[in-house]
Protein backbone atom coordinates (compact mmCIF):
# COMPACT_ATOMS: atom_id res chain seq x y z
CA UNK A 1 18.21 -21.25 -16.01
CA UNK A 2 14.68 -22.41 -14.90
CA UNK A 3 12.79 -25.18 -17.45
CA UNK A 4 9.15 -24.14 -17.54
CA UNK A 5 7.27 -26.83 -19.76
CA UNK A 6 10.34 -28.57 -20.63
CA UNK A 7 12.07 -25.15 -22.42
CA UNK A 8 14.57 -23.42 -21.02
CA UNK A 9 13.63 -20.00 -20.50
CA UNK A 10 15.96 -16.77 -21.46
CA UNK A 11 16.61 -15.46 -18.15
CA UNK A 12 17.86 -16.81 -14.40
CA UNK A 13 15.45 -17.70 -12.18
CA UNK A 14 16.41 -14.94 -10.29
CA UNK A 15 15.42 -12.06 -12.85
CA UNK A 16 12.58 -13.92 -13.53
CA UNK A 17 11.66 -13.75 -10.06
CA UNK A 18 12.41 -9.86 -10.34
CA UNK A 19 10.22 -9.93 -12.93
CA UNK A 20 7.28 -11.01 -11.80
CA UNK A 21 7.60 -9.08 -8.21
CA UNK A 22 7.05 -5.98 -10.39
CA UNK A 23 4.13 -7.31 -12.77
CA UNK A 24 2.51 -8.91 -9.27
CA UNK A 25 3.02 -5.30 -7.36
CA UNK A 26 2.08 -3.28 -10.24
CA UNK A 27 -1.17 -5.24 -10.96
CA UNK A 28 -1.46 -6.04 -6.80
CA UNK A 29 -1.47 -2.26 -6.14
CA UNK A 30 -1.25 -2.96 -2.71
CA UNK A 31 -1.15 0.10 -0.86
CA UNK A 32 2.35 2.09 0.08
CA UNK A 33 3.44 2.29 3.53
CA UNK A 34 6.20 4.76 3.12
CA UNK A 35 9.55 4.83 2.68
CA UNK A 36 10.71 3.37 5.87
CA UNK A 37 8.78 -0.02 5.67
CA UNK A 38 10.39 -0.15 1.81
CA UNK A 39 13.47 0.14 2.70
CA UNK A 40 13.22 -2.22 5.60
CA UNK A 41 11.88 -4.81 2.98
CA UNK A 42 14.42 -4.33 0.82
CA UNK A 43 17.14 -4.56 3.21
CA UNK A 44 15.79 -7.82 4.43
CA UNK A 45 15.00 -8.92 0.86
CA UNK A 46 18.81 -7.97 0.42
CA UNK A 47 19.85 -10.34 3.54
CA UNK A 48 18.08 -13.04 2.37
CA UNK A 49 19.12 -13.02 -1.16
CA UNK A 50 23.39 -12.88 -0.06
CA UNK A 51 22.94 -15.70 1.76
CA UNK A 52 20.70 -17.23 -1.46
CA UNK A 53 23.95 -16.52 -3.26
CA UNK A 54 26.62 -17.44 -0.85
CA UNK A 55 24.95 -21.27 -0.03
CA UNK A 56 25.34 -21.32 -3.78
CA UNK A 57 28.94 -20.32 -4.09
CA UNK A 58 28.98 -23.22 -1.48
CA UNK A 59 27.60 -25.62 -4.18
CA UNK A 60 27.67 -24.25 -7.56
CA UNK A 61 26.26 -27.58 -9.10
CA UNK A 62 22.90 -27.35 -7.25
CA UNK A 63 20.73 -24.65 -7.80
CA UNK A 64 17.37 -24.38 -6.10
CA UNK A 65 15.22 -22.60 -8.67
CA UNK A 66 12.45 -21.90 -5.59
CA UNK A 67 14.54 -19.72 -3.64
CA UNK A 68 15.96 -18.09 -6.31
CA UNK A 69 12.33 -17.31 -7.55
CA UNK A 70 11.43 -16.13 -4.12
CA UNK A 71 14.29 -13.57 -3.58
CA UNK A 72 13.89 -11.69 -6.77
CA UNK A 73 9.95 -11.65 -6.15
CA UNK A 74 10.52 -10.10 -2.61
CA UNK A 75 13.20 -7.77 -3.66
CA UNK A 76 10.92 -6.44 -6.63
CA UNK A 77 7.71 -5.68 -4.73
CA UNK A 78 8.67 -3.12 -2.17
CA UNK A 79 9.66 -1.05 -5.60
CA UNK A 80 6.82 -1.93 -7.41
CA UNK A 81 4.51 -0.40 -4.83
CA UNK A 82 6.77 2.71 -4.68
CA UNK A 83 6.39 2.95 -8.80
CA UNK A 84 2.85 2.26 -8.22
CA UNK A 85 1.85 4.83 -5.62
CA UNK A 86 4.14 7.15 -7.48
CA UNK A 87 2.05 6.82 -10.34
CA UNK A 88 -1.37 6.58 -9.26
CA UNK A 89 -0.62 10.46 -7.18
CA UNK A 90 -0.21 11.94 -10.46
């Protein structure tokens, strides 16, 4: 887990990450491109976060909170903005 302020938070720093993709693209309401550009995201948001995962495996001791941060942000927007546009039609 991630230390904020010297405190271990509750979470990884991965769902944290998740976490605030969605607050940021919920309160971003950046507009939707469609579904083709989300699922191209999240496919390449996907990529990035396996290998994330497997240079960890690698290394178990040394976790690099950044990246981890990083890869649940940009897996979390590209359905944020879907929930968002989803909402804001109705």
């Amino acid at each position: 887990t991630i230390e904020v302020l010297s405190n271990k938070m509750p979470m990884c720093s991965r769902c944290a990450g998740i976490s605030i993709g969605i607050g940021v693209g919920l309160i971003a309401g950046k507009p939707y491109y469609g579904p083709k550009v989300m699922w191209g995201w999240l496919i390449v948001a996907t990529a990035l976060m396996v290998i994330d995962m497997y240079t960890l495996s690698a290394d178990p001791h040394h976790v690099w909170h950044p990246s981890r941060l990083a890869t649940g942000m940009l897996l979390s927007l590209p359905v944020a903005d879907a929930l968002s546009a989803i909402v804001r039609r109705e």
